[in-house]
C-alpha atoms as a PDB file:
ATOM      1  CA  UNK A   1     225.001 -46.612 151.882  1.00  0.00           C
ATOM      2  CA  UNK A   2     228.573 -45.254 152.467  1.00  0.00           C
ATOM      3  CA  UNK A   3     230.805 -44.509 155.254  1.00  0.00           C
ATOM      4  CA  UNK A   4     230.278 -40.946 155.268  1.00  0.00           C
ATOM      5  CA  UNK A   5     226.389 -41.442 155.092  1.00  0.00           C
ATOM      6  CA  UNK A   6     226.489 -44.000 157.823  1.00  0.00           C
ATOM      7  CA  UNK A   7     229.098 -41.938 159.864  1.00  0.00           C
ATOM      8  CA  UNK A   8     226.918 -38.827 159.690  1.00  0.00           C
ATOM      9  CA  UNK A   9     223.845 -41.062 161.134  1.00  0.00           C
ATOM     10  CA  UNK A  10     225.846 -41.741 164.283  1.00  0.00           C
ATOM     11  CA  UNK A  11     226.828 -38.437 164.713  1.00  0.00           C
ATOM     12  CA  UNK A  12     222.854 -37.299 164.115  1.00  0.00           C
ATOM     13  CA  UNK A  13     221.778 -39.977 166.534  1.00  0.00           C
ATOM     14  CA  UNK A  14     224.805 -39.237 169.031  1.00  0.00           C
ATOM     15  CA  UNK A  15     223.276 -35.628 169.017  1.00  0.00           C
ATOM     16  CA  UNK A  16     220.106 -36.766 170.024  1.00  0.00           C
ATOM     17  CA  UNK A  17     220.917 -38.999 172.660  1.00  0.00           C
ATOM     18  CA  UNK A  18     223.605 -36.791 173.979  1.00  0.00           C
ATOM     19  CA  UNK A  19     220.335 -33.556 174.589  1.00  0.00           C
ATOM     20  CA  UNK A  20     217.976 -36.637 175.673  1.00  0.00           C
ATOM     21  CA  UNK A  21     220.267 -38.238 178.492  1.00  0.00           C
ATOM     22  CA  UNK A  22     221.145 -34.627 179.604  1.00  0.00           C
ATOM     23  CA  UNK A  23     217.682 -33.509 180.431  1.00  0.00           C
ATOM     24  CA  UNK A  24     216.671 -37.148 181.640  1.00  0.00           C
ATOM     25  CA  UNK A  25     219.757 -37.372 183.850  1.00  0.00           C
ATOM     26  CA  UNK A  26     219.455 -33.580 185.822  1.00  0.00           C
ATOM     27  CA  UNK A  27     215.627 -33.876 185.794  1.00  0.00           C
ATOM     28  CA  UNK A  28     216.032 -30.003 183.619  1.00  0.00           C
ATOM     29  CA  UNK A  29     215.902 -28.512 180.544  1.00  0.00           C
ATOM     30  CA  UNK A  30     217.310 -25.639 181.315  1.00  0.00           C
ATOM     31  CA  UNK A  31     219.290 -23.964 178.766  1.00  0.00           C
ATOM     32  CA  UNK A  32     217.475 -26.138 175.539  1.00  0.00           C
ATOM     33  CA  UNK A  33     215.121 -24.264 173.612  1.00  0.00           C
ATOM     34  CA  UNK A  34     211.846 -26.371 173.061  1.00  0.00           C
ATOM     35  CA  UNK A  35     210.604 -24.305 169.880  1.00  0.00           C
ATOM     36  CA  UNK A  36     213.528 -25.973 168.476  1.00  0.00           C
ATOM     37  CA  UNK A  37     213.219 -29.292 169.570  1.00  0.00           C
ATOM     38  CA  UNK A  38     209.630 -29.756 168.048  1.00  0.00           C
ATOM     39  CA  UNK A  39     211.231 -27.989 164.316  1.00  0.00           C
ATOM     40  CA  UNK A  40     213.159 -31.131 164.253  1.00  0.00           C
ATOM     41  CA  UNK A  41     210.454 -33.066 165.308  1.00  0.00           C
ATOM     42  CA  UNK A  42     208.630 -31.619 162.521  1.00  0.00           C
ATOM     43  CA  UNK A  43     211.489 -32.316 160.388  1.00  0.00           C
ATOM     44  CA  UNK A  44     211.630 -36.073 160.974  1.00  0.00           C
ATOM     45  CA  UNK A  45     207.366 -36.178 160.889  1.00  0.00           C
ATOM     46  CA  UNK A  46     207.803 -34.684 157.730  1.00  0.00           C
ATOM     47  CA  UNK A  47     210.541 -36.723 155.641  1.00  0.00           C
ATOM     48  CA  UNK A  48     209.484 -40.130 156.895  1.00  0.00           C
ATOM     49  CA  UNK A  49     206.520 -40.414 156.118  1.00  0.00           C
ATOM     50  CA  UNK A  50     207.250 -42.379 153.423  1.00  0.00           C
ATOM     51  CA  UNK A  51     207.861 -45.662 155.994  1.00  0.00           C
ATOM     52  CA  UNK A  52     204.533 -45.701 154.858  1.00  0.00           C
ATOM     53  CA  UNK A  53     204.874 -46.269 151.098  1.00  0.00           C
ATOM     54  CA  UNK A  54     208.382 -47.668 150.937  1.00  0.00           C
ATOM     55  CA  UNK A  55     210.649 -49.763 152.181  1.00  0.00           C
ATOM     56  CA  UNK A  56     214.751 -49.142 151.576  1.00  0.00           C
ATOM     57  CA  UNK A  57     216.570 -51.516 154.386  1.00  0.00           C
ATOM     58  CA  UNK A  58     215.985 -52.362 157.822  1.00  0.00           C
ATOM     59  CA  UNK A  59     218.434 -50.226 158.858  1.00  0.00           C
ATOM     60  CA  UNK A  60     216.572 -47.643 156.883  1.00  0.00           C
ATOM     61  CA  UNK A  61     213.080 -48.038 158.513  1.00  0.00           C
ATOM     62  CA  UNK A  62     214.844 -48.752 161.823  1.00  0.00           C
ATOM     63  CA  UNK A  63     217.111 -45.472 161.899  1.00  0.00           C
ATOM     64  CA  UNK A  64     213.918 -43.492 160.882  1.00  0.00           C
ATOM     65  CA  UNK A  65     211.362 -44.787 163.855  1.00  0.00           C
ATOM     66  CA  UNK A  66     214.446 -44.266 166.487  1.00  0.00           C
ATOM     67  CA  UNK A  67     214.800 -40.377 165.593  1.00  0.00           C
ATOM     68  CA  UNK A  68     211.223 -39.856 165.607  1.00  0.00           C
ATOM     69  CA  UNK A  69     210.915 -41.550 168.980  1.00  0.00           C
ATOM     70  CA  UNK A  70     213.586 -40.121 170.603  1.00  0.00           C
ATOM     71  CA  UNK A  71     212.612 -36.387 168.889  1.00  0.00           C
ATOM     72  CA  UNK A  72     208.901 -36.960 170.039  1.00  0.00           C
ATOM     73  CA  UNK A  73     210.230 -38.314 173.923  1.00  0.00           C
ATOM     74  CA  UNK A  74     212.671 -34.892 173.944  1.00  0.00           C
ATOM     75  CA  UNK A  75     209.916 -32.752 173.500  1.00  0.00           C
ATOM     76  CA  UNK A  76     207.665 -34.445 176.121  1.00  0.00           C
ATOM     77  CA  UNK A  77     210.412 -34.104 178.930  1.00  0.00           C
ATOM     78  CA  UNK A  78     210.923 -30.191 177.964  1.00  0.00           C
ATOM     79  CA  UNK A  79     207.233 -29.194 178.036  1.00  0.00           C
ATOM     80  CA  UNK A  80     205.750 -32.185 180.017  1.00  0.00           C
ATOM     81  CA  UNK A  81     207.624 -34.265 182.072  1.00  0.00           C
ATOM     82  CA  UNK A  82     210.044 -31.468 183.384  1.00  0.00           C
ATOM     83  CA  UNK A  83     208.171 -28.489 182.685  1.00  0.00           C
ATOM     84  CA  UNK A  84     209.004 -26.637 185.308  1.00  0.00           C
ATOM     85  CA  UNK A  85     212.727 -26.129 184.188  1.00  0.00           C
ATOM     86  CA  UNK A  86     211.761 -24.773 180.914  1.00  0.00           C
ATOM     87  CA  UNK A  87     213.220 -21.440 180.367  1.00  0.00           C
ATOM     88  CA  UNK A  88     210.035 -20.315 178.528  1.00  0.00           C
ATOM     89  CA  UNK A  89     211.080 -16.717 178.790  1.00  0.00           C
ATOM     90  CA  UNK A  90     214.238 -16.937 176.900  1.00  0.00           C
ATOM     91  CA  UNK A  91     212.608 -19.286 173.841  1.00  0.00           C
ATOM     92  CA  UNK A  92     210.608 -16.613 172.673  1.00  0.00           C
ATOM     93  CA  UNK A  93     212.074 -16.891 168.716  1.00  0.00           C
ATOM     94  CA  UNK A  94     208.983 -16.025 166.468  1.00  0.00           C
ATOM     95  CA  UNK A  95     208.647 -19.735 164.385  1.00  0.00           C
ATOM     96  CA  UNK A  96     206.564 -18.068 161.641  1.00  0.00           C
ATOM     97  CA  UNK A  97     209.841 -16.608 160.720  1.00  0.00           C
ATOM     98  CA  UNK A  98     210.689 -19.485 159.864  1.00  0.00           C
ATOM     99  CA  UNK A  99     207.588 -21.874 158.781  1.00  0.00           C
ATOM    100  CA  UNK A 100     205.911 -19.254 156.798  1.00  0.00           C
ATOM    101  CA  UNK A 101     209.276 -18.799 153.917  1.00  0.00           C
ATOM    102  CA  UNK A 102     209.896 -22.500 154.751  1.00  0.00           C
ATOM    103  CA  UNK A 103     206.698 -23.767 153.547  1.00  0.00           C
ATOM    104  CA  UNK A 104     207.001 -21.140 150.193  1.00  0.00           C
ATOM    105  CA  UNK A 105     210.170 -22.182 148.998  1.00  0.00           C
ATOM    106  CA  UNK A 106     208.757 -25.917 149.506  1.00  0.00           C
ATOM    107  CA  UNK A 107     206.022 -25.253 147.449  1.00  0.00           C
ATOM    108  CA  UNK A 108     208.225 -23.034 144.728  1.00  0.00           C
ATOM    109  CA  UNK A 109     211.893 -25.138 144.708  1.00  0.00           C
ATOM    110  CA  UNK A 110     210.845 -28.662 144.803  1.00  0.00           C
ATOM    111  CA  UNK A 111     211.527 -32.085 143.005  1.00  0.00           C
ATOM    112  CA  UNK A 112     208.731 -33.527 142.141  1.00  0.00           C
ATOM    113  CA  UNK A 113     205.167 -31.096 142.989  1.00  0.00           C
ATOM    114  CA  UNK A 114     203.387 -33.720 144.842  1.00  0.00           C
ATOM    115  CA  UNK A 115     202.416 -34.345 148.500  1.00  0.00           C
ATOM    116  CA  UNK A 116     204.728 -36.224 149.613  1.00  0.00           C
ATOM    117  CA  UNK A 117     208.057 -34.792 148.042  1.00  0.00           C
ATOM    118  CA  UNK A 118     206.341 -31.046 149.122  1.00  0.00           C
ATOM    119  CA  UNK A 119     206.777 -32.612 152.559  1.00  0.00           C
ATOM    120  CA  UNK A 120     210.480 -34.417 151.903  1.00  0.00           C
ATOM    121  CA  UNK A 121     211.702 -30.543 150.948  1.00  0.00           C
ATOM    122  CA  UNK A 122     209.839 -28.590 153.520  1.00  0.00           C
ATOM    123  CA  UNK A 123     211.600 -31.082 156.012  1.00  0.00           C
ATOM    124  CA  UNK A 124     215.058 -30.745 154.598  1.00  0.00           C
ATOM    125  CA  UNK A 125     214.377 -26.699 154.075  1.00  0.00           C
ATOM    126  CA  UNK A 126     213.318 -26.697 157.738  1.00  0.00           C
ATOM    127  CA  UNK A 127     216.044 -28.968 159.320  1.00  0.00           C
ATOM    128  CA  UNK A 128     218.773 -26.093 157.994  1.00  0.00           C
ATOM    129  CA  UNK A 129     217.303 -23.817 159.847  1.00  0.00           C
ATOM    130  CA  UNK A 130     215.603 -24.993 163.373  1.00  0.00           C
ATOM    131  CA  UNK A 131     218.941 -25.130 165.065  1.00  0.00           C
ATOM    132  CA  UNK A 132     217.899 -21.024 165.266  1.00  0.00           C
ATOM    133  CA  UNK A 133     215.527 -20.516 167.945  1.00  0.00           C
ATOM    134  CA  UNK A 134     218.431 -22.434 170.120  1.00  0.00           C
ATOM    135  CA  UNK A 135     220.994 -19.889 169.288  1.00  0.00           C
ATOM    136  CA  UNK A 136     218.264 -17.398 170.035  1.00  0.00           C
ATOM    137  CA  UNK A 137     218.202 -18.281 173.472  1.00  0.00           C
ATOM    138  CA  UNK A 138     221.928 -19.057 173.801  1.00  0.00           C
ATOM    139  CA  UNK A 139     222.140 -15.142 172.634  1.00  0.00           C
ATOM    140  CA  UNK A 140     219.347 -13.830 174.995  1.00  0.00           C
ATOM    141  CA  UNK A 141     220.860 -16.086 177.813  1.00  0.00           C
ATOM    142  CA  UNK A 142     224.582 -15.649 176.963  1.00  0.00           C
ATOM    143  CA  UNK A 143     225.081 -18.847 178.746  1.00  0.00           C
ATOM    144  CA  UNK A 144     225.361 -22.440 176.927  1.00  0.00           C
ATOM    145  CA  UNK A 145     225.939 -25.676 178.881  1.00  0.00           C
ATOM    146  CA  UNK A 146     228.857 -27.670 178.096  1.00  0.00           C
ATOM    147  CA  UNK A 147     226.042 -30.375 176.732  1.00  0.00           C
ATOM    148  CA  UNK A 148     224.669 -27.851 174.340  1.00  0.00           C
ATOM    149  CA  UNK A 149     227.851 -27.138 172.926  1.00  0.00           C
ATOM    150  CA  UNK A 150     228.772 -30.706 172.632  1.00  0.00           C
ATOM    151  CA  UNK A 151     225.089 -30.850 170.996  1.00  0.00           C
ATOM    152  CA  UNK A 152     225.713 -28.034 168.156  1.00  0.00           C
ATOM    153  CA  UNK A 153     229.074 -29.722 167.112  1.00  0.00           C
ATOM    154  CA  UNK A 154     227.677 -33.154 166.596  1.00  0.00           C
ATOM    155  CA  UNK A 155     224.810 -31.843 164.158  1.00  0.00           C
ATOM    156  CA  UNK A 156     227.444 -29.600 162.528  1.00  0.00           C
ATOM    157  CA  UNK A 157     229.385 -32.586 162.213  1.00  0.00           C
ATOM    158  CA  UNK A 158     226.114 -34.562 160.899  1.00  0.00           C
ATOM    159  CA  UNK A 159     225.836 -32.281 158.110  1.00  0.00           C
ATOM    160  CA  UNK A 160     229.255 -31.728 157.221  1.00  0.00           C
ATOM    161  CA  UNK A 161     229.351 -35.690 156.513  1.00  0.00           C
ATOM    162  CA  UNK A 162     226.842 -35.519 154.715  1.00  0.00           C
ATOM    163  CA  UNK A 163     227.880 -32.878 152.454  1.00  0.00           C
ATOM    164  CA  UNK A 164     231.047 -35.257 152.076  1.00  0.00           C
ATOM    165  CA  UNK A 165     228.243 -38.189 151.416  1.00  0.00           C
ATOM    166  CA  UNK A 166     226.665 -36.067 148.632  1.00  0.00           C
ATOM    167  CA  UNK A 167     229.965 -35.474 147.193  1.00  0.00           C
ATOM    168  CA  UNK A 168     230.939 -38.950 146.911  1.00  0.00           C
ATOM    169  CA  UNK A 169     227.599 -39.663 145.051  1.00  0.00           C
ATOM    170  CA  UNK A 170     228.060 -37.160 142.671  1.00  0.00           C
ATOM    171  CA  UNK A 171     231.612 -38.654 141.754  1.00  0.00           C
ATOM    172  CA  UNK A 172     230.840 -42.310 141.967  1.00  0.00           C
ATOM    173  CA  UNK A 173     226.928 -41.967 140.464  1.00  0.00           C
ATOM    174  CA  UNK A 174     226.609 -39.061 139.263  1.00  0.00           C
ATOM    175  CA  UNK A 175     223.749 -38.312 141.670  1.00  0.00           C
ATOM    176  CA  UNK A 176     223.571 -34.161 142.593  1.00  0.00           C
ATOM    177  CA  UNK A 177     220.566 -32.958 144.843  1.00  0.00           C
ATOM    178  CA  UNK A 178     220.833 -29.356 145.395  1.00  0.00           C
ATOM    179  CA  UNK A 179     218.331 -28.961 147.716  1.00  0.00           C
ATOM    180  CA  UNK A 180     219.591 -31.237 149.999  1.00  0.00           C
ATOM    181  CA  UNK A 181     223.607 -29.640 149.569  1.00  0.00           C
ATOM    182  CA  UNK A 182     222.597 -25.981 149.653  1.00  0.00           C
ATOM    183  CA  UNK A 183     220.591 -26.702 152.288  1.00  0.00           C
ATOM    184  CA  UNK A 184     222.906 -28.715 154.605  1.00  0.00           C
ATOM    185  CA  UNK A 185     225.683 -25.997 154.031  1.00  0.00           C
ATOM    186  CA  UNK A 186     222.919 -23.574 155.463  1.00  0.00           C
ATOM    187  CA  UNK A 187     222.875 -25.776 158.502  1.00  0.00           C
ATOM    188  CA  UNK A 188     226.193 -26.577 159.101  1.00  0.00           C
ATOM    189  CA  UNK A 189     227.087 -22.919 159.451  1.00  0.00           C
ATOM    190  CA  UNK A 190     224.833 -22.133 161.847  1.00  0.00           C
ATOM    191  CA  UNK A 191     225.387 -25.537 163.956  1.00  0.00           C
ATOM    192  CA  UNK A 192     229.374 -25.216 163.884  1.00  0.00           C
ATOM    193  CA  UNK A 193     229.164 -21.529 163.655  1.00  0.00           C
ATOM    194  CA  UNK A 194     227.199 -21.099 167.178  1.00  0.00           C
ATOM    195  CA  UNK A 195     229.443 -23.764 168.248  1.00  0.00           C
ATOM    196  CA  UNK A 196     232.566 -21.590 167.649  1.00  0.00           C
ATOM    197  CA  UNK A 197     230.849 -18.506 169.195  1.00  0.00           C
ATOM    198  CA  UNK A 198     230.490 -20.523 172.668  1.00  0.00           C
ATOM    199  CA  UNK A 199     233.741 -21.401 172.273  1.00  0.00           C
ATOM    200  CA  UNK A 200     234.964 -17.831 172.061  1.00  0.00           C
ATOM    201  CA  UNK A 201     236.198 -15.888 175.032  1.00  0.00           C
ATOM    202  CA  UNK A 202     233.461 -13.407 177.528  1.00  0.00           C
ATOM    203  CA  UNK A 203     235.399 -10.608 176.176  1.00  0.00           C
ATOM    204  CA  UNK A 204     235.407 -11.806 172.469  1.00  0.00           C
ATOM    205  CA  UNK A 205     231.292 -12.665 172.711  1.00  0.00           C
END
């Protein structure tokens, strides 16, 4: 563990908690695209499932059962709890665009070809690119909440310390996984990327 890999936890967790509070607070999830929420659901479903079969740290096991809670809790409040605020209309992104060549590449570009890496690299594959159904519907909508702007640059920000983690590893260990860099570049761009296009001027957008 290293500062960049521990500051690019909080940021992740900030994230969540930041999208969870939101919808808890106003009672709607208005403006949050559910397709998206239950990618990273998938996502964290996906890469620890080795809590099962290994144990790193506390902080390890603990970090891991908060983001699937708090994924699995977001994506009851959009499509149970407040239902009726879900803009079901606008989150109309087509997710076999994105599971089918997901689940491909996992199979092709992997590690280590057994079940549980398969899974480890279809979640970190997948995790670069769920933020897209929610810039689908920011793009459909043209509108994005201050909180979903404040969302995008914290998982942006996630990534980007990460990258900075990986980098770090490869000079002090000597440790490169390039499935894990290319793939958090991928998502970094499109987190801090829709991020800058909310920030642009009506006129500009």
């Amino acid at each position: 563990m290293n500062i960049y890999r521990l500051a690019g936890d909080i940021s992740h967790l900030m994230a969540i908690i930041i999208l969870f509070v939101k919808i808890w607070r106003s009672k709607s999830c208005a403006g949050i695209s559910g397709k998206s929420q239950v990618l990273f659901a998938f996502v964290f479903t996906t890469r620890y499932l080795d809590l099962f079969t290994s144990f790193i740290s506390i902080y390890n096991s603990v970090i891991k059962v908060v983001f699937l809670i708090l994924s699995y809790a977001t994506v009851y409040l959009i499509y149970i709890r407040f239902r009726e605020s879900y803009d079901k209309e606008n989150d109309t992104f087509r997710l076999e665009f994105l599971l089918i060549p997901v689940v491909g590449l996992s199979f092709l570009e992997n590690h280590d070809f057994s079940p549980l890496e398969i899974l480890w690299t279809f979640s970190i594959y997948l995790e670069s690119v769920a933020i897209l159904p929610q810039l689908f519907m920011i793009s459909k909508t043209g509108e994005a909440e201050s909180i979903t702007t404040h969302y995008l640059f914290l998982l942006g920000l996630y990534r980007a310390l990460y990258l900075v983690n990986w980098m770090w590893r490869y000079y002090m260990e000597g440790f490169l996984d390039l499935i894990a860099v290319v793939s958090g570049v991928v998502h970094t761009i499109f987190c801090w990327g829709g991020w800058v296009w909310r920030l642009m001027p009506p006129s500009i957008t």
